[in-house]
C-alpha atoms as a PDB file:
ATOM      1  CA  UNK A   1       4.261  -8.002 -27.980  1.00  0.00           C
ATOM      2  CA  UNK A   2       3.355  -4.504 -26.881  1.00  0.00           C
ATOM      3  CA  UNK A   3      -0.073  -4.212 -26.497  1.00  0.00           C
ATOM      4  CA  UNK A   4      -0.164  -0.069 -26.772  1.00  0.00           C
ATOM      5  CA  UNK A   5       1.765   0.065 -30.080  1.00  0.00           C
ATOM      6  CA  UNK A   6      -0.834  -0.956 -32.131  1.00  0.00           C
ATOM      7  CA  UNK A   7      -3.089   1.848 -31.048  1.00  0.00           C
ATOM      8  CA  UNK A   8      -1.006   4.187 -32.594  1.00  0.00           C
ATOM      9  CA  UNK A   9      -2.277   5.400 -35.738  1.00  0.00           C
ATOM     10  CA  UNK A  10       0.381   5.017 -38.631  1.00  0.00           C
ATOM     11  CA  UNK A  11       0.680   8.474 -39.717  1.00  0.00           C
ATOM     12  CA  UNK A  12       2.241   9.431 -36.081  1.00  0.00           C
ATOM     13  CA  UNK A  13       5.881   9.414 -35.430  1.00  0.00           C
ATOM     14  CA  UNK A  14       7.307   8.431 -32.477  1.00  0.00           C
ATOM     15  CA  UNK A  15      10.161  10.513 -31.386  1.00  0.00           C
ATOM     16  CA  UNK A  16      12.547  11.004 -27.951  1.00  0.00           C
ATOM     17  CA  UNK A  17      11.458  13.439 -26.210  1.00  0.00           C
ATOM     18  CA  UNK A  18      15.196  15.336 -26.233  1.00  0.00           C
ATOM     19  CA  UNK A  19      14.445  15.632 -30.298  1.00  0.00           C
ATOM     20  CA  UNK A  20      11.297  17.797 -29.271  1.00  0.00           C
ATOM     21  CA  UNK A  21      12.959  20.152 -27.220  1.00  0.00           C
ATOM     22  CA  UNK A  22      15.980  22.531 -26.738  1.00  0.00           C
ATOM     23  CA  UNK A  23      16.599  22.178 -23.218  1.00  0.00           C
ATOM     24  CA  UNK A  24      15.815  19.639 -20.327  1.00  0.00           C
ATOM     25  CA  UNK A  25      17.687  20.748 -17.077  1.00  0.00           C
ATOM     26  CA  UNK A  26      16.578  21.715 -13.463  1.00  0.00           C
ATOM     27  CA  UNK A  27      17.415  23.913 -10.995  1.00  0.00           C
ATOM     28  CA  UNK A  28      19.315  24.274  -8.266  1.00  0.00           C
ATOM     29  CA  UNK A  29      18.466  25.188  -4.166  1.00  0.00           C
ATOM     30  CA  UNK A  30      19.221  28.796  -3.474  1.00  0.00           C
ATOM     31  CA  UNK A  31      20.415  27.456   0.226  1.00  0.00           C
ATOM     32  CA  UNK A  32      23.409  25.529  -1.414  1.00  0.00           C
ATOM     33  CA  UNK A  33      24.804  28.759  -2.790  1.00  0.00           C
ATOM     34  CA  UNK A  34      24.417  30.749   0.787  1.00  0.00           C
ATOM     35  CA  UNK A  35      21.239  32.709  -0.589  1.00  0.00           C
ATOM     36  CA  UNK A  36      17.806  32.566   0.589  1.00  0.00           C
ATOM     37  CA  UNK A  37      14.348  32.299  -0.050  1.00  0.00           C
ATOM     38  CA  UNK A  38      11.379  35.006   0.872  1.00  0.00           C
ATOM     39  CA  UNK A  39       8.114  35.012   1.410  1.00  0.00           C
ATOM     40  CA  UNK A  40       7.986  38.150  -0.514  1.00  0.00           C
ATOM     41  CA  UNK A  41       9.467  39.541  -3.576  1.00  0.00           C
ATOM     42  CA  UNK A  42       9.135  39.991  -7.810  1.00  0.00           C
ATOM     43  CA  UNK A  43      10.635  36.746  -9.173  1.00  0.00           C
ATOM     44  CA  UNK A  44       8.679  33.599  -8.156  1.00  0.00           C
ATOM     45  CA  UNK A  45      10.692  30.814  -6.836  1.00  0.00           C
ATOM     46  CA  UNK A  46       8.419  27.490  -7.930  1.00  0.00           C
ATOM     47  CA  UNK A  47       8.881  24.413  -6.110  1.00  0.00           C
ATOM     48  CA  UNK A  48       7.856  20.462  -6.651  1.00  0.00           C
ATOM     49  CA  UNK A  49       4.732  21.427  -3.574  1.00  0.00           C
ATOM     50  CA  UNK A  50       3.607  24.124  -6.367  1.00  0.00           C
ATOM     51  CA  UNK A  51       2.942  22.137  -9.056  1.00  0.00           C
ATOM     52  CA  UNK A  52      -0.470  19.974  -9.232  1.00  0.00           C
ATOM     53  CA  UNK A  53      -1.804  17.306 -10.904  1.00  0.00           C
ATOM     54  CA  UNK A  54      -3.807  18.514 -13.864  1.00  0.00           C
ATOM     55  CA  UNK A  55      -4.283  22.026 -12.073  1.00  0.00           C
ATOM     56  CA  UNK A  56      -1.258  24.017 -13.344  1.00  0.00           C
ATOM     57  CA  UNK A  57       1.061  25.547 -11.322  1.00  0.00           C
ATOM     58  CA  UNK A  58      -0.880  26.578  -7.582  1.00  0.00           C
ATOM     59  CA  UNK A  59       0.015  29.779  -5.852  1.00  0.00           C
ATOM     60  CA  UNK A  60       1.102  28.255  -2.063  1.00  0.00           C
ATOM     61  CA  UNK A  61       3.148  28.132  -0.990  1.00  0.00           C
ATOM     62  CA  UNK A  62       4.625  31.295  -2.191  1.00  0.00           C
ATOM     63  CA  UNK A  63       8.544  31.843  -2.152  1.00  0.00           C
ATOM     64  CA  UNK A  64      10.409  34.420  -3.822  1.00  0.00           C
ATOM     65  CA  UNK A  65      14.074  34.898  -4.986  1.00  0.00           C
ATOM     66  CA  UNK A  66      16.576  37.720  -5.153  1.00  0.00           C
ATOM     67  CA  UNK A  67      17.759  39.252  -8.687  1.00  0.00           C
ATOM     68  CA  UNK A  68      21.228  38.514  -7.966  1.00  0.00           C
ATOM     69  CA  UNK A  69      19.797  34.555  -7.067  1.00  0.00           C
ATOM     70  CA  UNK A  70      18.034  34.387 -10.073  1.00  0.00           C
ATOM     71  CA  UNK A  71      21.155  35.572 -12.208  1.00  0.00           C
ATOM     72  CA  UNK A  72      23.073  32.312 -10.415  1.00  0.00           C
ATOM     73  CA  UNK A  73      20.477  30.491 -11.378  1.00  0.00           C
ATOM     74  CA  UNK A  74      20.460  31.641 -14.498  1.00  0.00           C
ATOM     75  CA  UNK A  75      20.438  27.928 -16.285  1.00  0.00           C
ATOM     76  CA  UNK A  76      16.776  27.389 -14.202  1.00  0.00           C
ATOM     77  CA  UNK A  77      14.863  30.804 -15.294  1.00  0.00           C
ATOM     78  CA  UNK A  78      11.597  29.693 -16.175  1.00  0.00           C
ATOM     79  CA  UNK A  79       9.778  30.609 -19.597  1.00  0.00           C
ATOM     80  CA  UNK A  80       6.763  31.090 -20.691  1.00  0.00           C
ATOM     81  CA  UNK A  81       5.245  27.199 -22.700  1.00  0.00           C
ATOM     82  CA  UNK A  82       8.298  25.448 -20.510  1.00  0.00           C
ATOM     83  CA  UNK A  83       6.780  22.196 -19.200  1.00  0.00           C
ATOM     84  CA  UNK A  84       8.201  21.329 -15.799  1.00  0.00           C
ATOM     85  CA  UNK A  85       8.191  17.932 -14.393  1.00  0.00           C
ATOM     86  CA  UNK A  86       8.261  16.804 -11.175  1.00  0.00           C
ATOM     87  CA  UNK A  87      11.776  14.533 -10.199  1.00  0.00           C
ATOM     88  CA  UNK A  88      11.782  14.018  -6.983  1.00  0.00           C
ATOM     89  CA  UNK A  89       9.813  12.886  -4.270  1.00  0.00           C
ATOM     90  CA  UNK A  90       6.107  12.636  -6.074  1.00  0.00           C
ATOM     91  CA  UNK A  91       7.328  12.420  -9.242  1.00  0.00           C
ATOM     92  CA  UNK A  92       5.193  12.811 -12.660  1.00  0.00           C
ATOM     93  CA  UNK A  93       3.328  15.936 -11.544  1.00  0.00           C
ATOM     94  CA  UNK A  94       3.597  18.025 -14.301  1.00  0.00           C
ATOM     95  CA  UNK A  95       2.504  21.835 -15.568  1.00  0.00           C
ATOM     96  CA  UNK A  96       3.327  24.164 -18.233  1.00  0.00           C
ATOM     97  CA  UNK A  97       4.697  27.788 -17.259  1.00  0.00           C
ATOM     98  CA  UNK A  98       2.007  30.241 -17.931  1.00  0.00           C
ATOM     99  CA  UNK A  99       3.031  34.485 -18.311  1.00  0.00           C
ATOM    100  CA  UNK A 100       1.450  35.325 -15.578  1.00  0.00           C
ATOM    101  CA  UNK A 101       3.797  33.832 -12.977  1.00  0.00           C
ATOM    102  CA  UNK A 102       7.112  35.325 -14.937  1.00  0.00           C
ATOM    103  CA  UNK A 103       9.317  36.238 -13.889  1.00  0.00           C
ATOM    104  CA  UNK A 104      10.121  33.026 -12.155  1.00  0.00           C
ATOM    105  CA  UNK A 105      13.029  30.000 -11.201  1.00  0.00           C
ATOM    106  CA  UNK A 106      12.900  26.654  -9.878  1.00  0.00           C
ATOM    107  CA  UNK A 107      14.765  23.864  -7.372  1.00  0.00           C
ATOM    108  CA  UNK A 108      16.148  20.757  -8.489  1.00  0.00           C
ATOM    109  CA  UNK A 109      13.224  18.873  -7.606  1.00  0.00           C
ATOM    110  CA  UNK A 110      11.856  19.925 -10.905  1.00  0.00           C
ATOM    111  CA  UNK A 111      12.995  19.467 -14.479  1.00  0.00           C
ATOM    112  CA  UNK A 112      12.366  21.779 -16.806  1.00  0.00           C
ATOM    113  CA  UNK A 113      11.087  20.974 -20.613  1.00  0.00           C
ATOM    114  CA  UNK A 114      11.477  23.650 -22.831  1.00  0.00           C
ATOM    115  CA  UNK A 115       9.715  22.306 -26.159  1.00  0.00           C
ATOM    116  CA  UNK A 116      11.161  23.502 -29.917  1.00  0.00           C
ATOM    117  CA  UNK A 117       7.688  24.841 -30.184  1.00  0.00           C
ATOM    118  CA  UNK A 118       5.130  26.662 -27.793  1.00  0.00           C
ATOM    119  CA  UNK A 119       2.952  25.043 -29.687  1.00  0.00           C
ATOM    120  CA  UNK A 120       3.553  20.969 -28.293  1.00  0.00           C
ATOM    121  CA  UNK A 121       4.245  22.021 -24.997  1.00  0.00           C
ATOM    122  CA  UNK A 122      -0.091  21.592 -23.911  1.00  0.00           C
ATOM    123  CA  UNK A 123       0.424  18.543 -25.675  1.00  0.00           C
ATOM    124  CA  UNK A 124       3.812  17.453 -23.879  1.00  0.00           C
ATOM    125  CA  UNK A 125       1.918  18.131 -20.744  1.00  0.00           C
ATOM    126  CA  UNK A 126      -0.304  15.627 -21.460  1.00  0.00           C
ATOM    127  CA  UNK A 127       1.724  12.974 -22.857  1.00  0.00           C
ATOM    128  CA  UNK A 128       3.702  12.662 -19.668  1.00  0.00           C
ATOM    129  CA  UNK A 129       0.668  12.494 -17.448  1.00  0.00           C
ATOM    130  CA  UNK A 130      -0.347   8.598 -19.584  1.00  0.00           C
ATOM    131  CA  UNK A 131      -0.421   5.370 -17.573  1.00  0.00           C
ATOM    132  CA  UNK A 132       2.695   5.015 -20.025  1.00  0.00           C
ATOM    133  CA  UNK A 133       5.138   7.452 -19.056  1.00  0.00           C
ATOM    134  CA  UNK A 134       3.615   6.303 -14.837  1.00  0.00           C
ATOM    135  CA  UNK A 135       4.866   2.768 -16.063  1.00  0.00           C
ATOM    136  CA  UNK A 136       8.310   4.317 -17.285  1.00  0.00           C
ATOM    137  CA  UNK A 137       8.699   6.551 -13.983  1.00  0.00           C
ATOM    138  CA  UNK A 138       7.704   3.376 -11.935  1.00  0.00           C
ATOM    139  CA  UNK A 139      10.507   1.132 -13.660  1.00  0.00           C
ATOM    140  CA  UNK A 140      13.328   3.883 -13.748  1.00  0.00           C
ATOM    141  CA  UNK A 141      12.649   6.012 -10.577  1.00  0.00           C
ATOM    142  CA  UNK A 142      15.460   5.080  -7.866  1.00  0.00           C
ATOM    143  CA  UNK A 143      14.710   4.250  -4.730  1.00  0.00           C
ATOM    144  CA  UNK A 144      16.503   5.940  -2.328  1.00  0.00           C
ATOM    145  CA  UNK A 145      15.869   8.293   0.391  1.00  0.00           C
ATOM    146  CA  UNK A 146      13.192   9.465  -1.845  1.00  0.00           C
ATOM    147  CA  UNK A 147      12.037   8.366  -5.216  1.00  0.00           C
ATOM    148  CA  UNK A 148      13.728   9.985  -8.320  1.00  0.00           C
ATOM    149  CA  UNK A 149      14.453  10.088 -11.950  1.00  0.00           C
ATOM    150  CA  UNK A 150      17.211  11.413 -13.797  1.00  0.00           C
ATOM    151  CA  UNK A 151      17.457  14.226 -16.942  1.00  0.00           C
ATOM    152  CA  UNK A 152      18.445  11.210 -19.185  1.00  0.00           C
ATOM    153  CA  UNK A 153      15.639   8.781 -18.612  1.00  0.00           C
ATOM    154  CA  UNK A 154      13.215  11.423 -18.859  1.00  0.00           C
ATOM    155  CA  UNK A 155      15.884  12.690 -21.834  1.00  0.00           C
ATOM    156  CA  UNK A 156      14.778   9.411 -23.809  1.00  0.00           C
ATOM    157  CA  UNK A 157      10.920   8.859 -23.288  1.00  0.00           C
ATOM    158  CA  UNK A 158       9.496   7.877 -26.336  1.00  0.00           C
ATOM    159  CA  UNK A 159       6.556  10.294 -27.639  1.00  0.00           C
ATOM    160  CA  UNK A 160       3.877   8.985 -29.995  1.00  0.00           C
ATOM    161  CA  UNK A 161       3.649  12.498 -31.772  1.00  0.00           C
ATOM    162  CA  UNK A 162       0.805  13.336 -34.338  1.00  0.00           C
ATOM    163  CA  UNK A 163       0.606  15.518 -36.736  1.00  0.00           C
ATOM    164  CA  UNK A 164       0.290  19.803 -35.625  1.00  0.00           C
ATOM    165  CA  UNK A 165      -3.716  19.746 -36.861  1.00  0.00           C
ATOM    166  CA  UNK A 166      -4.169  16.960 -34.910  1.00  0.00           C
ATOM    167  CA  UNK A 167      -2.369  17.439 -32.429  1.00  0.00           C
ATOM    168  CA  UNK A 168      -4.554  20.875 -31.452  1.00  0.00           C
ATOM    169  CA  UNK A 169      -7.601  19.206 -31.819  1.00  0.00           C
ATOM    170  CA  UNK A 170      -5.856  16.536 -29.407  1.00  0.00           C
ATOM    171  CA  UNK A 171      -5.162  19.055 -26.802  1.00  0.00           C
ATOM    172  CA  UNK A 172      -8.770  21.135 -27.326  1.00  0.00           C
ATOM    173  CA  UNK A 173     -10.837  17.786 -27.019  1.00  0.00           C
ATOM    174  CA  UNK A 174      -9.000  16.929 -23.569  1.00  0.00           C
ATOM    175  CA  UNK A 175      -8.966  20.531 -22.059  1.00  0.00           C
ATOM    176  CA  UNK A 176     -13.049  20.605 -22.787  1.00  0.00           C
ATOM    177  CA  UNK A 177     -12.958  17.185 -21.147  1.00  0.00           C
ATOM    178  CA  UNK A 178     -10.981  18.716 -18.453  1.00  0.00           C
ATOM    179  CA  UNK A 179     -12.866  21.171 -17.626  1.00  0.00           C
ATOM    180  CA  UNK A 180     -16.096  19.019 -17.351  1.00  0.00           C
ATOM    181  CA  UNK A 181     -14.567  16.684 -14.777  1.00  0.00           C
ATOM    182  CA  UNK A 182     -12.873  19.774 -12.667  1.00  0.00           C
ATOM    183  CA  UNK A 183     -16.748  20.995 -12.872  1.00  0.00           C
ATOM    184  CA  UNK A 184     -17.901  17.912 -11.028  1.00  0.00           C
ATOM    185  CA  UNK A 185     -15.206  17.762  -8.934  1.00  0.00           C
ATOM    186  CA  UNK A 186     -16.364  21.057  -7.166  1.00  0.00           C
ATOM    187  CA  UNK A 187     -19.767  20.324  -7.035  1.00  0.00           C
ATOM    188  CA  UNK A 188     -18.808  17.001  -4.957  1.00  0.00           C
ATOM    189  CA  UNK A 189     -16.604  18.992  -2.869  1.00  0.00           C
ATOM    190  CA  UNK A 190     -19.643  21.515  -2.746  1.00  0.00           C
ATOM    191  CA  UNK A 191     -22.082  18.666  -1.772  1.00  0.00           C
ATOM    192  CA  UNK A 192     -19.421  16.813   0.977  1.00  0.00           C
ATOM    193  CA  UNK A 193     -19.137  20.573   2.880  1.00  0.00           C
ATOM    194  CA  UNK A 194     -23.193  20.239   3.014  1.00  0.00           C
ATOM    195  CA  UNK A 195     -23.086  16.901   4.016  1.00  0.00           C
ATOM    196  CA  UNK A 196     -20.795  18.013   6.673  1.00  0.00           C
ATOM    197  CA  UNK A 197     -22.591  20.645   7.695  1.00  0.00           C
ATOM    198  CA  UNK A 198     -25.719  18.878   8.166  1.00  0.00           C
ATOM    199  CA  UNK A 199     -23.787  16.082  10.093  1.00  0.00           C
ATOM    200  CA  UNK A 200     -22.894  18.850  12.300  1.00  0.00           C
ATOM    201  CA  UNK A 201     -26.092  20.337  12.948  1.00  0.00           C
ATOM    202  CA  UNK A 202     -27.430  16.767  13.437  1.00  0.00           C
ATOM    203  CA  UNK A 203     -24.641  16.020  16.222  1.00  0.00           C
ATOM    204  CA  UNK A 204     -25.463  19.277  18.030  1.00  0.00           C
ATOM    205  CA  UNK A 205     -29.045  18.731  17.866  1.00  0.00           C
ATOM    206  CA  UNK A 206     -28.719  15.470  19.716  1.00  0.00           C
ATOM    207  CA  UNK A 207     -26.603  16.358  21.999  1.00  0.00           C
ATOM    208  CA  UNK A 208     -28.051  19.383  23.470  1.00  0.00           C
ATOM    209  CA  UNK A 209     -31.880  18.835  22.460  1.00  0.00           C
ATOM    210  CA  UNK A 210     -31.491  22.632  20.433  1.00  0.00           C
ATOM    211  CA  UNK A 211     -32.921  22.555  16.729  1.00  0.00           C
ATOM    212  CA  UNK A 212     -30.675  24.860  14.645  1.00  0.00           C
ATOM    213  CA  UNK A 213     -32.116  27.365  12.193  1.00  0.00           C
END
């Protein structure tokens, strides 16, 4: 009676996602400990705003945290494959933790997904971006003064898991795909800031009988 299930091929396992990882937690605001965030500074402080939808992890806004923050926050330092997932407010936006933003932390907004191996956490990423795990958000986000879900539902989503091979080759096809789509996607936003442009022009010619160059 589930119509997915039989699209799984039969040498995949399905697994929790808790028995993929060693840690699923989230962080904490620095304002609820007295301490605060900067606009400037050497350990990134990564918020729910930072983190895009198939984009990675943006650089605005930029905040920064103190050493002696971060070593509160010790439980929320970020590393490098973790997979962080967005709880609260739009949830499901989701992004793996590159080097190049470490040293870094996070607010409770955002869970972190640290996977058993570097190598699934690509994959993890885009697991939890299927109309499946939306459907699963959708049906145990709460509704209160903004939507959220908690460390245990996300704890227990079920992951259709193939083999490592595969699994690469899973990950390569989609990131080539990726990168074709975000290709288009700029040359649209390239062609709308023409159109615009034009629509100006057009505008200003008929309204002050001047031809621009």
């Amino acid at each position: 009676g589930i119509e997915w299930l039989e699209k799984i091929p039969v040498h995949w396992k399905v697994r929790r996602l808790k028995d993929l990882v060693t840690t699923i937690t989230k962080g904490t605001t620095p304002s609820t400990l007295g301490k605060e965030v900067y606009k400037t500074g050497k350990i990134r402080f990564i918020k729910a705003e930072n983190i895009t939808y198939g984009e990675g992890i943006k650089d605005t806004p930029v905040n920064y945290i103190d050493d002696e923050t971060n070593d509160i926050l010790s439980r929320s330092r970020l590393e490098e494959g973790d997979v962080l997932f967005v709880i609260a407010g739009t949830i499901g936006k989701v992004a793996v933790v590159p080097a190049n933003i470490l040293p870094a932390n996070t607010n409770q907004a955002v869970c972190i997904i640290r996977p058993i191996d570097t190598k699934l956490s690509n994959f993890l990423e885009l697991f939890l971006q299927t109309s499946y795990i939306g459907e699963m958000v959708r049906l145990k986000s709460v509704q209160s003064a903004q939507p959220n879900i908690s460390m245990t539902d996300i704890s227990n989503f079920n992951i259709s898991l193939p083999p490592l091979q595969e699994l690469e080759l899973i990950v390569d096809e989609c990131n080539g795909i990726s990168i074709l789509i975000n290709n288009q996607i700029q040359m649209l936003k390239k062609e709308i800031h023409l159109i615009k442009k034009y629509r100006q022009s057009l505008i200003y010619e008929l309204v002050t009988g001047i031809r621009k160059p």
